[in-house]
Protein backbone atom coordinates (compact mmCIF):
# COMPACT_ATOMS: atom_id res chain seq x y z
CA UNK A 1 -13.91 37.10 -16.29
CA UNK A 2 -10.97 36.57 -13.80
CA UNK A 3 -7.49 37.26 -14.75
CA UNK A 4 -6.13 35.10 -13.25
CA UNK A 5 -5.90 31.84 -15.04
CA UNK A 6 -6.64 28.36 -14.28
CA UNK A 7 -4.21 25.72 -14.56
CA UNK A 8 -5.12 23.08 -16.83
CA UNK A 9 -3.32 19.71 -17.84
CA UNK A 10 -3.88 16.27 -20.02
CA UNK A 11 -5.57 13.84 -18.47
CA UNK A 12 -3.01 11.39 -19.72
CA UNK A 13 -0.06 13.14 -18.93
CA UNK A 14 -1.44 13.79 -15.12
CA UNK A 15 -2.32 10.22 -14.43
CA UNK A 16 1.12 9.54 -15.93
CA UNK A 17 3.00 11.83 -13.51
CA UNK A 18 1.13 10.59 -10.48
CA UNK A 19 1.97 7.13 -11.41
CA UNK A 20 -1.38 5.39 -11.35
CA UNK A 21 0.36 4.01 -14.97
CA UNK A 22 3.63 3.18 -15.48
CA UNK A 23 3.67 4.76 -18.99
CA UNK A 24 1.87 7.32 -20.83
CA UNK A 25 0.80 5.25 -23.32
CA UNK A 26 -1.27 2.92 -20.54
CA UNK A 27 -2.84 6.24 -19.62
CA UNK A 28 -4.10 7.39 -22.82
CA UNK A 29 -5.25 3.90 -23.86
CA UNK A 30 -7.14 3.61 -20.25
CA UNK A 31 -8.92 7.38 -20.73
CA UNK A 32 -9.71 6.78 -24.91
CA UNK A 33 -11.17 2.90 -23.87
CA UNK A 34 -13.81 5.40 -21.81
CA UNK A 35 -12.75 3.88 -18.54
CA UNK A 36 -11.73 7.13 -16.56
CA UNK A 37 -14.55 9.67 -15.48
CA UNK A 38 -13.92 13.37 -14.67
CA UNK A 39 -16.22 14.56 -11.97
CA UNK A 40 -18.90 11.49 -13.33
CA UNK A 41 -18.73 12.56 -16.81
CA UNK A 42 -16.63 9.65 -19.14
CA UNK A 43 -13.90 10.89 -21.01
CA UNK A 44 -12.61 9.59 -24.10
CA UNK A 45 -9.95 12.21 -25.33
CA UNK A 46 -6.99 11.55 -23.74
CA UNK A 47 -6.20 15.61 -24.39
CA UNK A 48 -9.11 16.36 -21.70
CA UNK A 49 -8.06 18.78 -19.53
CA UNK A 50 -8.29 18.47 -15.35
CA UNK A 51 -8.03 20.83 -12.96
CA UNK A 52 -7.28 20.90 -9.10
CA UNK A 53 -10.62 19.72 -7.47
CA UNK A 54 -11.38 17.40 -10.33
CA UNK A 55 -12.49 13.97 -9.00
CA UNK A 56 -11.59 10.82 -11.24
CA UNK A 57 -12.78 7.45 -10.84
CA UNK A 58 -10.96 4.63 -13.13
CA UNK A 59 -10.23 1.15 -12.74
CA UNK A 60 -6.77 0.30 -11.75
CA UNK A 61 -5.85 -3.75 -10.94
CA UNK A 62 -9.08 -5.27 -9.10
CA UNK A 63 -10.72 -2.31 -7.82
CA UNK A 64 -12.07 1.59 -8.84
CA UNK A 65 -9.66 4.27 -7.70
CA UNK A 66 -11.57 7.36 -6.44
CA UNK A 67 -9.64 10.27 -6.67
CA UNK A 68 -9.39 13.98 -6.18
CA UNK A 69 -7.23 15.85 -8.03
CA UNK A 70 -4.71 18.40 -5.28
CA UNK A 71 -2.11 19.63 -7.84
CA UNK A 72 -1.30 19.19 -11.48
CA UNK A 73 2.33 18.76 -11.04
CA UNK A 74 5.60 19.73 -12.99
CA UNK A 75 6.82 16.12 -13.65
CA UNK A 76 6.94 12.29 -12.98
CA UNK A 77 8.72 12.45 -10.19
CA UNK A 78 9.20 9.71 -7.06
CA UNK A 79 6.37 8.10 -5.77
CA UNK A 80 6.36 10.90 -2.23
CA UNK A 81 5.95 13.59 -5.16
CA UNK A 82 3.42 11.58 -6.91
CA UNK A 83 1.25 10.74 -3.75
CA UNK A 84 1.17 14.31 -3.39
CA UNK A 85 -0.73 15.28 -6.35
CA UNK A 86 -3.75 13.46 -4.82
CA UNK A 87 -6.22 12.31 -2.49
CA UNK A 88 -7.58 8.93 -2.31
CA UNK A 89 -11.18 8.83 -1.98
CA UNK A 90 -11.85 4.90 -2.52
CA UNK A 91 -12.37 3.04 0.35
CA UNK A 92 -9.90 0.47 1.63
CA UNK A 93 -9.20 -2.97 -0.50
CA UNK A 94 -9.91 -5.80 1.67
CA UNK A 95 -8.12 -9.15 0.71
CA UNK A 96 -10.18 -11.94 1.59
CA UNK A 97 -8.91 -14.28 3.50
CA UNK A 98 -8.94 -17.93 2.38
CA UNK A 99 -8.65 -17.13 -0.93
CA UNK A 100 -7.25 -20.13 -3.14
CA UNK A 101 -4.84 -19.19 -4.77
CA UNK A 102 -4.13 -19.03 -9.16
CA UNK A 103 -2.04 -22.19 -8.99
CA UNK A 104 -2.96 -24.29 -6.20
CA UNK A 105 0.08 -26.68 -6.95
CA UNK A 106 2.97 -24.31 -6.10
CA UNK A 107 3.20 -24.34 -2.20
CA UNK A 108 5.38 -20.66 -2.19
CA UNK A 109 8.70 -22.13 -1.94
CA UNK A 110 10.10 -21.22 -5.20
CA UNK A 111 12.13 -23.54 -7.38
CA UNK A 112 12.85 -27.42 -6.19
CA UNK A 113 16.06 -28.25 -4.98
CA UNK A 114 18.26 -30.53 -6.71
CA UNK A 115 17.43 -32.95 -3.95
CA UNK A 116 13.42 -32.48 -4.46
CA UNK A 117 14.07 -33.11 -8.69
CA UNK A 118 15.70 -36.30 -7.72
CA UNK A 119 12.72 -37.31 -5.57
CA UNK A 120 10.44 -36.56 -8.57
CA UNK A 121 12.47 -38.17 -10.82
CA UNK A 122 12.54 -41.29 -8.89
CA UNK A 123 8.87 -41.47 -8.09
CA UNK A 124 7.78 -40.87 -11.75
CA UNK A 125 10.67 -43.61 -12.68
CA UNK A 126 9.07 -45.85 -10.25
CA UNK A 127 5.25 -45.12 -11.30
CA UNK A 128 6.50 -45.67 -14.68
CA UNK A 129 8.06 -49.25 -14.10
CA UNK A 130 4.91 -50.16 -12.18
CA UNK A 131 2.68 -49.60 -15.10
CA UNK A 132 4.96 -51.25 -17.58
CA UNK A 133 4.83 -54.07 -15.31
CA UNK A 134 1.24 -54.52 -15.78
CA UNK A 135 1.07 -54.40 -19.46
């Protein structure tokens, strides 16, 4: 055997430090709900142990993050550090274009004005005396 030896660290605590979660306990739940593979195997212990040339693959948002393992790291430190601790092997997210978006009735403007809540308020007032009228 070699004496020199290998560094080793959680699987939690890694993806933790290079801030794929924002905490630890989003890591561990992610690795023990068998979502996260080391080098194609699944793991489900959160205490599995990864090594520099490990390659992970885990879902993170909309997409699979492909990733190879550089360094294990000391800490969670800024997002530079972080970013250092790994390469990105998934391809590129494309955002399609056209895509509708979750609530088609807010235009991206934010909050009405006071002057756009008066306009609503007087349209429903009207709408609202025009069907009282009918009755």
């Amino acid at each position: 055997m070699s004496d020199q030896p290998t560094e080793k660290l959680r699987l939690d605590k890694w993806l933790w430090f290079a801030r794929f979660f924002k905490t630890r306990t989003l890591a561990a739940s992610t690795v023990a709900g068998g979502h996260v593979r080391i080098n194609g195997t699944p793991a489900y212990k959160r205490s599995a142990t990864i090594a520099p040339g490990d390659v992970l693959t885990f879902p993170k948002d909309d997409h699979i993050r492909v990733i190879q393992i550089d360094a294990l790291g000391e800490r969670r430190g800024p997002a530079h550090e972080a970013q250092a601790l790994y390469t990105d092997l998934s391809p590129p997210v494309r955002k399609p274009r056209g895509e509708i978006p979750l609530n088609p009735a807010f235009d991206g403007k934010g909050r009405p004005t006071k002057r756009d809540r008066r306009q609503l308020d007087r349209s429903k007032a009207e709408h609202l005396s025009r069907d009282s009228h009918l009755d």
